[in-house]
N, C-alpha and C. Protein backbone atom coordinates (compact mmCIF):
# COMPACT_ATOMS: atom_id res chain seq x y z
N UNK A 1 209.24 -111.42 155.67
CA UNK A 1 209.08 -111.23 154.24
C UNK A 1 210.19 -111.96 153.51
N UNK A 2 209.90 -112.42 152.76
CA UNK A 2 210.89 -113.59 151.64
C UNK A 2 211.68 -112.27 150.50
N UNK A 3 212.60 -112.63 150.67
CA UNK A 3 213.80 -111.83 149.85
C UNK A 3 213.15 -111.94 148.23
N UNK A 4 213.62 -110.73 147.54
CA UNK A 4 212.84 -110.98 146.07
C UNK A 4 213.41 -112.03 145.10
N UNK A 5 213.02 -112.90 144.43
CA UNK A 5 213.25 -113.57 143.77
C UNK A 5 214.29 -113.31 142.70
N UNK A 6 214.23 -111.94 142.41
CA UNK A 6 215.18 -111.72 141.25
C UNK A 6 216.81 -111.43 141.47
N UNK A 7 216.51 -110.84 143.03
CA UNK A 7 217.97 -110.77 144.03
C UNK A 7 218.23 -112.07 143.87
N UNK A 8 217.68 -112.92 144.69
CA UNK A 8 218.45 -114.19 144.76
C UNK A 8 219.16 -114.78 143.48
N UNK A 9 218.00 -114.69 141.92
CA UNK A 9 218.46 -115.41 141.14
C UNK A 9 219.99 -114.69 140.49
N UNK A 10 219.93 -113.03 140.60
CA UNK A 10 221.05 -112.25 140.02
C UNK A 10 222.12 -112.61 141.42
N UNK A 11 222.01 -112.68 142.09
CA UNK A 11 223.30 -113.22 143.45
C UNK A 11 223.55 -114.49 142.99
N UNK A 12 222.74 -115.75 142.62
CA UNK A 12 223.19 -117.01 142.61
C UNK A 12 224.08 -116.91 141.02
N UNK A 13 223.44 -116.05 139.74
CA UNK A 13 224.30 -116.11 138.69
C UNK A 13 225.73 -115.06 138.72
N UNK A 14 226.40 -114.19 139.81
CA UNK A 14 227.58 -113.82 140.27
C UNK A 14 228.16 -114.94 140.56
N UNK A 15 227.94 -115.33 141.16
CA UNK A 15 228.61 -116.91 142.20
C UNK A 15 228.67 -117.98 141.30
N UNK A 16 227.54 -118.51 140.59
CA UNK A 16 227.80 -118.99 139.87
C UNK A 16 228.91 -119.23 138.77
N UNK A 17 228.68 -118.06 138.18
CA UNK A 17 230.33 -117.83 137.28
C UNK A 17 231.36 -117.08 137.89
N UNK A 18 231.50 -116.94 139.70
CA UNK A 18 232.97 -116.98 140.10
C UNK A 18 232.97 -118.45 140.38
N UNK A 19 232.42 -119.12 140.56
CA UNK A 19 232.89 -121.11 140.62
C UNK A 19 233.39 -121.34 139.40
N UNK A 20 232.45 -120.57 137.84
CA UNK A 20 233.02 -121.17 136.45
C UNK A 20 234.47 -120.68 136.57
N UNK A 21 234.82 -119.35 136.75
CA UNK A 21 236.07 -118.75 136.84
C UNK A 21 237.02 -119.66 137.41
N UNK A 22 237.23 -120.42 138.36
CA UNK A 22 237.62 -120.90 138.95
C UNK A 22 238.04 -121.88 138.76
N UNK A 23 236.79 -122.57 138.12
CA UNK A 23 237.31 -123.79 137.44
C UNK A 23 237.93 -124.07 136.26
N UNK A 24 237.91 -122.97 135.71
CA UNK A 24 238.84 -122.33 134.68
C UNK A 24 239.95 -122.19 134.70
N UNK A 25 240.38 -121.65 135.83
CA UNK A 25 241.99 -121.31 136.50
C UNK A 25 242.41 -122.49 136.59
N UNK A 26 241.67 -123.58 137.28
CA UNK A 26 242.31 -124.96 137.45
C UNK A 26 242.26 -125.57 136.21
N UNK A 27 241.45 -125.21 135.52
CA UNK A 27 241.41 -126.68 134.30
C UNK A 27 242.90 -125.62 133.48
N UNK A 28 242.88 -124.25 133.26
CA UNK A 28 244.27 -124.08 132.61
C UNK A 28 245.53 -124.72 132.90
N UNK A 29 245.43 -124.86 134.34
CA UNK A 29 247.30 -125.50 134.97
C UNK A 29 247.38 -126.42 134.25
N UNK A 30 246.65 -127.55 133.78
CA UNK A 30 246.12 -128.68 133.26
C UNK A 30 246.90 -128.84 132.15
N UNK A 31 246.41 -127.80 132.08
CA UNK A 31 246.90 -128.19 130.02
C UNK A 31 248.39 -128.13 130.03
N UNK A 32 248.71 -129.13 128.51
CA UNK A 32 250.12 -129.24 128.42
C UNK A 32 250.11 -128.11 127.18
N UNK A 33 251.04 -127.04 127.49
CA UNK A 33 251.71 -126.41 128.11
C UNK A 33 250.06 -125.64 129.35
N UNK A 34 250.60 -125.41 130.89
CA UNK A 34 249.52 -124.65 131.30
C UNK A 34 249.40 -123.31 130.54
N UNK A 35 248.37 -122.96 130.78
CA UNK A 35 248.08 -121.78 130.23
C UNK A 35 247.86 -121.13 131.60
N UNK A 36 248.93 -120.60 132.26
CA UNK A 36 249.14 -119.82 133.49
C UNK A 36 248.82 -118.32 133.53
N UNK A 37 249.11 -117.27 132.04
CA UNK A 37 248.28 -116.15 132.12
C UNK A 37 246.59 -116.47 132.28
N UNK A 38 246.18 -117.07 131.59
CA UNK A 38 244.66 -117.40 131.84
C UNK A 38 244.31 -117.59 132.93
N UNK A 39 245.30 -118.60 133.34
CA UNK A 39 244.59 -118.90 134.79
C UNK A 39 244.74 -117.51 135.86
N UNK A 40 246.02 -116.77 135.47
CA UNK A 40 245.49 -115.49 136.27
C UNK A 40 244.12 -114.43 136.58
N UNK A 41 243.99 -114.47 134.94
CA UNK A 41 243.17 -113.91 134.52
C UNK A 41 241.89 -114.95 135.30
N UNK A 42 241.35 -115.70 135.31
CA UNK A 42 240.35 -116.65 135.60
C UNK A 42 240.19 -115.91 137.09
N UNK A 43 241.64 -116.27 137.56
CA UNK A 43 241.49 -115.57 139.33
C UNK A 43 240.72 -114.40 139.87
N UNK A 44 241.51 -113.35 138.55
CA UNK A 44 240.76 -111.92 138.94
C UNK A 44 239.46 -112.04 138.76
N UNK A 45 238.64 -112.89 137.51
CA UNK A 45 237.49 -112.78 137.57
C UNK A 45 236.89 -113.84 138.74
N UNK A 46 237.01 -114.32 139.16
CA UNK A 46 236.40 -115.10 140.35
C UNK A 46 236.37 -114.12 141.30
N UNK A 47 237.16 -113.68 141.94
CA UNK A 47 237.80 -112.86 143.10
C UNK A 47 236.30 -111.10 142.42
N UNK A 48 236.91 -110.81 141.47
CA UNK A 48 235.62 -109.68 141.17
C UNK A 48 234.39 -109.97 141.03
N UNK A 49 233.95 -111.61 140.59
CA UNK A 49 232.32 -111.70 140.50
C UNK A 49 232.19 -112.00 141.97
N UNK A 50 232.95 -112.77 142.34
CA UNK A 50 232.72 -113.04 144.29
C UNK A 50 232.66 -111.81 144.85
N UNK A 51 232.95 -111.13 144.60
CA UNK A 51 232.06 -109.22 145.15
C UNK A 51 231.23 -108.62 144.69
N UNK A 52 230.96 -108.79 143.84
CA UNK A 52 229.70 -108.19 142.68
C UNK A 52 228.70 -109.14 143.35
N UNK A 53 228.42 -110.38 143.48
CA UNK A 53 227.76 -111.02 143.92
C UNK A 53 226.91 -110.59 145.25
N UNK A 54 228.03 -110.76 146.46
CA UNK A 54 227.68 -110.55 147.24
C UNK A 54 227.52 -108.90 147.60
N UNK A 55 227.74 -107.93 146.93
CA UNK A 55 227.06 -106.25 147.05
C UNK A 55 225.91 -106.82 146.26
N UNK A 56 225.49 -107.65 145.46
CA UNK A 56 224.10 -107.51 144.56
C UNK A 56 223.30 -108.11 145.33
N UNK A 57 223.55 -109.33 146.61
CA UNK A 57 222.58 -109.68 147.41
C UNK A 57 222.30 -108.82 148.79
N UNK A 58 223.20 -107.67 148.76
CA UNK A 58 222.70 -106.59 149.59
C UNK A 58 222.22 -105.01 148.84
N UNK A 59 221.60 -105.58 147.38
CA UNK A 59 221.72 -104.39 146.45
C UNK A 59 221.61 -103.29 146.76
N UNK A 60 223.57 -103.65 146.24
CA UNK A 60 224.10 -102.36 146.81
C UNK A 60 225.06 -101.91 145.44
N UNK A 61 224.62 -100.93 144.72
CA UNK A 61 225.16 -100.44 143.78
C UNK A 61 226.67 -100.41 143.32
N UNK A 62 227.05 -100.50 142.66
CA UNK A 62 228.60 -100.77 141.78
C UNK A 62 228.86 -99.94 140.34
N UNK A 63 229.90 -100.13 140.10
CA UNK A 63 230.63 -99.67 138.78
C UNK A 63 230.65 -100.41 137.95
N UNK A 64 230.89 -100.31 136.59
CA UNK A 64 231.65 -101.63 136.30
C UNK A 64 233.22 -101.41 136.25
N UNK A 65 233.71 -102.50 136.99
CA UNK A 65 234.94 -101.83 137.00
C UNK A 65 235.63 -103.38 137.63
N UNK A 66 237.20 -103.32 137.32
CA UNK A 66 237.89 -104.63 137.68
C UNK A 66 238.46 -104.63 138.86
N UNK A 67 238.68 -103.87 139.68
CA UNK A 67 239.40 -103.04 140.75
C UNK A 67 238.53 -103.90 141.97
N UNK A 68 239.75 -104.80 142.43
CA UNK A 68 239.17 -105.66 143.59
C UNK A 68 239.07 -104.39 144.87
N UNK A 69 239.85 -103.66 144.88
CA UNK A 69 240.13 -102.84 146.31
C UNK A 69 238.65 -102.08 146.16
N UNK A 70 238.27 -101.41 145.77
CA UNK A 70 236.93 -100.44 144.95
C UNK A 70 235.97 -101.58 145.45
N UNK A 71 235.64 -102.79 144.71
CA UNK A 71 234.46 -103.61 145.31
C UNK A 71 234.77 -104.25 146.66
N UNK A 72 236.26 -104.60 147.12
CA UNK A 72 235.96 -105.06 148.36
C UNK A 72 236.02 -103.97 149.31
N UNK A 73 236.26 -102.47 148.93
CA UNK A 73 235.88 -101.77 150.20
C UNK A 73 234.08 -101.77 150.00
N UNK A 74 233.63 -101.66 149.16
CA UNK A 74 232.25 -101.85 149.44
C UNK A 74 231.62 -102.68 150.24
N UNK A 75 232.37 -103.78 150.11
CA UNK A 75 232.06 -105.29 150.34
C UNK A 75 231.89 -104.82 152.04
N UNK A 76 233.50 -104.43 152.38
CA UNK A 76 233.96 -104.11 154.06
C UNK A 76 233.18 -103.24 154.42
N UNK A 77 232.14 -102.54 153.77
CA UNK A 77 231.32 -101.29 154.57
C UNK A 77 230.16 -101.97 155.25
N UNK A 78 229.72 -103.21 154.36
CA UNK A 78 228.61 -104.48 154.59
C UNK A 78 229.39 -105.15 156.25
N UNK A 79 229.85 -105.88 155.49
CA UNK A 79 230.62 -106.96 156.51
C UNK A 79 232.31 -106.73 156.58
N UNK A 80 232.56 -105.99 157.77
CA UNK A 80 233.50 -105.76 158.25
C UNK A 80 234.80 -107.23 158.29
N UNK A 81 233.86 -108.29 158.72
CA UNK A 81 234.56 -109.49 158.69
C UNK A 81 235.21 -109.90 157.19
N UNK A 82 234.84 -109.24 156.26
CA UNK A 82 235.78 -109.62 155.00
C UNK A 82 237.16 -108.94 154.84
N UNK A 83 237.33 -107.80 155.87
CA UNK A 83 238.37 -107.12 155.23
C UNK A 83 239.78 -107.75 155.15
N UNK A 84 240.40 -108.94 155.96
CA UNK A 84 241.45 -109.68 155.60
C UNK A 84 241.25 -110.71 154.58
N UNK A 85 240.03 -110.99 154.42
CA UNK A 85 240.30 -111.49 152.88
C UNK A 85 240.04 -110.62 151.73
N UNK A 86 239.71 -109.54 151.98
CA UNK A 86 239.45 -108.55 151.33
C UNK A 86 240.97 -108.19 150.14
N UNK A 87 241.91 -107.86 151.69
CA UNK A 87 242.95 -107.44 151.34
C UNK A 87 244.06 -108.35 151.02
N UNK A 88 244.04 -109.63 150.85
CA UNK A 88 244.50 -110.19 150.50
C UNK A 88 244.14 -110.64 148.90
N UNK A 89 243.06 -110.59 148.49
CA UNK A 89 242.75 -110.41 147.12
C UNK A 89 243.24 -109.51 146.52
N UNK A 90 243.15 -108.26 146.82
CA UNK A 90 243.16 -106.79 145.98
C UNK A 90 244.53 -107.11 145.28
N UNK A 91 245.65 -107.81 145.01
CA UNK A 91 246.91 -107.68 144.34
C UNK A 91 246.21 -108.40 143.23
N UNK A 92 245.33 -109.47 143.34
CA UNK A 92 244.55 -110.14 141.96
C UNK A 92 244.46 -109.30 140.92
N UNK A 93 244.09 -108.23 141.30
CA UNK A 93 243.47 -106.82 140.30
C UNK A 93 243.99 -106.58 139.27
N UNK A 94 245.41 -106.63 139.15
CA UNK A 94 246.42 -106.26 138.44
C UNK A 94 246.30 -107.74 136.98
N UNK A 95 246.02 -109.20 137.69
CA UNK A 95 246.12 -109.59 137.01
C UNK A 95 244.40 -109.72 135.53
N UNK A 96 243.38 -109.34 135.81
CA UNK A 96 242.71 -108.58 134.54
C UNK A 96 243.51 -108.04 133.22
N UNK A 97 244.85 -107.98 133.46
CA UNK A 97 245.15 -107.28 132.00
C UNK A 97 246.55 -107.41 132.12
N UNK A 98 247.42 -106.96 133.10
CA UNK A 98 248.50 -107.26 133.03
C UNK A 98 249.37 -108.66 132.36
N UNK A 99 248.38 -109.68 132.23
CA UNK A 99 249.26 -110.95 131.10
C UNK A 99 248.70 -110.95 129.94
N UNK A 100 247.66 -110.08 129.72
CA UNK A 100 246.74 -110.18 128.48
C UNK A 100 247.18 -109.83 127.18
N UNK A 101 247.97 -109.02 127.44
CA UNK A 101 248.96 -108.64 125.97
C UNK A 101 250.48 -108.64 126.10
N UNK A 102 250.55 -108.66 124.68
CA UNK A 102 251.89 -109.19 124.21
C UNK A 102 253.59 -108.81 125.04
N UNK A 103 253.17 -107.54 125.49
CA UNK A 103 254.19 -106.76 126.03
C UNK A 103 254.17 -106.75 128.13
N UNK A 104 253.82 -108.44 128.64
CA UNK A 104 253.80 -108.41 129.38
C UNK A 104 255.09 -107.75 130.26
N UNK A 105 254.82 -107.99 131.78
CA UNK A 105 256.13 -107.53 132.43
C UNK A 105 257.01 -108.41 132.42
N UNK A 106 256.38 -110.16 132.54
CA UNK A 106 257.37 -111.63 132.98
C UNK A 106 256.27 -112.33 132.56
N UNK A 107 257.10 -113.37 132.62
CA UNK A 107 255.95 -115.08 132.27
C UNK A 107 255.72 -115.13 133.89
N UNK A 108 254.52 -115.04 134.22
CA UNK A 108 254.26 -115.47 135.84
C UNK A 108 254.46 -117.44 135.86
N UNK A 109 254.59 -117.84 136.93
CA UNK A 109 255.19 -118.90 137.40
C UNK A 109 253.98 -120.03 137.49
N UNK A 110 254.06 -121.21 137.85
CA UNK A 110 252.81 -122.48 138.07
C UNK A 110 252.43 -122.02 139.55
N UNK A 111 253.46 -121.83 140.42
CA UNK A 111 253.65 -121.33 141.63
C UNK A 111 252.75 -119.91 142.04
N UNK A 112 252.77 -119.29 141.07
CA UNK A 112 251.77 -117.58 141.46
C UNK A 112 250.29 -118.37 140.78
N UNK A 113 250.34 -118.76 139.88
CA UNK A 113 248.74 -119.16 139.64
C UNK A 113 248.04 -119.95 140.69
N UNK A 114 248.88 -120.97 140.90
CA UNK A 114 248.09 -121.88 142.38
C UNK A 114 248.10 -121.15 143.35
N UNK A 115 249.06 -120.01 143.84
CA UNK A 115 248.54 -119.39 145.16
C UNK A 115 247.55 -118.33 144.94
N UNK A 116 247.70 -117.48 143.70
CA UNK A 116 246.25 -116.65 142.83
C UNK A 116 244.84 -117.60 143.33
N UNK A 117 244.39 -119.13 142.82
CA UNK A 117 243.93 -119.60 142.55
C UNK A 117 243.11 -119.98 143.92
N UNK A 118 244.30 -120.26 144.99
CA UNK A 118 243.72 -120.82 146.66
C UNK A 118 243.69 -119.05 147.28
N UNK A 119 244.11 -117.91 146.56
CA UNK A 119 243.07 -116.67 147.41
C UNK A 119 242.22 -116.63 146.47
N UNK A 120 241.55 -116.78 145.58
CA UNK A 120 240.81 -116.35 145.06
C UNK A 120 239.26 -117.41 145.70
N UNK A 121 239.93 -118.75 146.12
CA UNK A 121 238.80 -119.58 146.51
C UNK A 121 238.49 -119.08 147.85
N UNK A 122 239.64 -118.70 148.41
CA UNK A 122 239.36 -118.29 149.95
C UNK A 122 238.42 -117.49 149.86
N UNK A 123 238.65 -115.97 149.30
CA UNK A 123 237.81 -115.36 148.76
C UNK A 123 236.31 -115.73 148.53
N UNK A 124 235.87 -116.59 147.65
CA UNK A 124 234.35 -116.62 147.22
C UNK A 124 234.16 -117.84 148.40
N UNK A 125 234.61 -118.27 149.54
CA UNK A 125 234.51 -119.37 150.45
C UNK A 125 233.71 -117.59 151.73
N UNK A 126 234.62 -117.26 152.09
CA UNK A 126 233.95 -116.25 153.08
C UNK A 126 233.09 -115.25 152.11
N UNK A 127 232.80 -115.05 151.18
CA UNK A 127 231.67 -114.41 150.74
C UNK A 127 230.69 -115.53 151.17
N UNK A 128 230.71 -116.74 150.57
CA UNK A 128 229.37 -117.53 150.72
C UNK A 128 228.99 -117.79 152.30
N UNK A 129 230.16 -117.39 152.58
CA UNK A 129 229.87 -117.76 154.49
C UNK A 129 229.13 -116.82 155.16
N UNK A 130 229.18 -115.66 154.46
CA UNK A 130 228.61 -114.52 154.85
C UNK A 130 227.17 -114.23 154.24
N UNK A 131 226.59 -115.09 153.73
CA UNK A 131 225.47 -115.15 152.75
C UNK A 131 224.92 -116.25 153.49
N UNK A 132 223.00 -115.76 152.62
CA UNK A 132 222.59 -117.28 153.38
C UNK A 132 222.67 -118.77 153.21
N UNK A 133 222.16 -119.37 153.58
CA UNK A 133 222.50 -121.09 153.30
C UNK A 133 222.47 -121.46 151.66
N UNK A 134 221.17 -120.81 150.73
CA UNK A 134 220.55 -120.95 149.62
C UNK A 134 222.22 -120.44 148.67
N UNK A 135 223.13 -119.84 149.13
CA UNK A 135 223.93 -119.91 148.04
C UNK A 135 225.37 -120.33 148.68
N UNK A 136 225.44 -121.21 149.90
CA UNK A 136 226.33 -122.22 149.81
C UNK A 136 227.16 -122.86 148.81
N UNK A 137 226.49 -123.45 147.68
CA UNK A 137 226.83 -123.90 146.96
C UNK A 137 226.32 -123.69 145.69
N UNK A 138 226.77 -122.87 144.84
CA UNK A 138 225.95 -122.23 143.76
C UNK A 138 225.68 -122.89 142.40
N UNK A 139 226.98 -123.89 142.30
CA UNK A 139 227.07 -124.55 141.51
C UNK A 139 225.16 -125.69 141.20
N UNK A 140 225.54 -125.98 142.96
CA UNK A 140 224.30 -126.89 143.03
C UNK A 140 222.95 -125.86 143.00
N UNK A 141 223.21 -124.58 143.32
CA UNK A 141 221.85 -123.89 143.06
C UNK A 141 221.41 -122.74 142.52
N UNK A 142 221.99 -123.21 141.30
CA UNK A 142 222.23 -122.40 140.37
C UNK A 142 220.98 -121.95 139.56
N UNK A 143 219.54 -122.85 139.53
CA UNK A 143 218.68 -123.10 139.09
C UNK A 143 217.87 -121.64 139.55
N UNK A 144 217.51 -120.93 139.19
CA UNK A 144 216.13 -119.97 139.58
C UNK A 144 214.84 -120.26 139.57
């Protein structure tokens, strides 16, 4: 039996905009001055739609909620094989809000956004590995 059409297309638009996220984080370093809270922020959301995604192509119910640890233990009840990248995301979490207003803790560094930026890809790299071929690359199949 062929998977339902509407799974696939709601799994390919998660993934989809954790790639936009992503490319977001990178195009911020970019800018003169970077915009390095953003790009945090960009991280967490990549790192949270890259789980939302993949619980929605095993629809499997969620919160709404920003809390990487919360969706990737869900994630780890599926596929056990995520839990070291699992847990290596979950510190992302913090960044959702923590640079977002005025009364941050510190200016985070060029240095924490690029390593934010390479877990957060690691991240949506073993989700898609763990998925079937059709969302490899979401960017390219993004189309429903």
């Amino acid at each position: 039996m062929l998977p339902d059409p509407v799974l696939i297309a709601n799994t390919k638009q998660w993934l989809l905009r954790a790639e936009e996220d992503l490319s977001n984080a990178e195009h911020d370093l970019l800018a003169t001055p970077p915009f390095v809270r953003s790009a945090l922020f960009h991280c967490q959301q990549a790192a949270e739609k890259a789980l939302k995604g993949f619980l929605t192509w095993h629809d499997r119910v969620f919160r709404r909620t920003h809390n990487l640890e919360e969706l990737g233990e869900l994630c780890i009840r599926i596929e056990p094989g995520l839990a070291a990248v699992v847990q290596m995301a979950v510190p992302l979490t913090e960044n959702a809000a923590k640079f977002r207003y005025p009364d941050a803790p510190y200016q985070p560094s060029l240095e924490e956004a690029g390593a934010s930026i390479a877990t957060a890809r690691d991240l949506l790299n073993c989700v898609l590995a763990k998925l079937p071929a059709e969302f490899s690359s979401p960017q390219v199949t993004s189309e429903t």
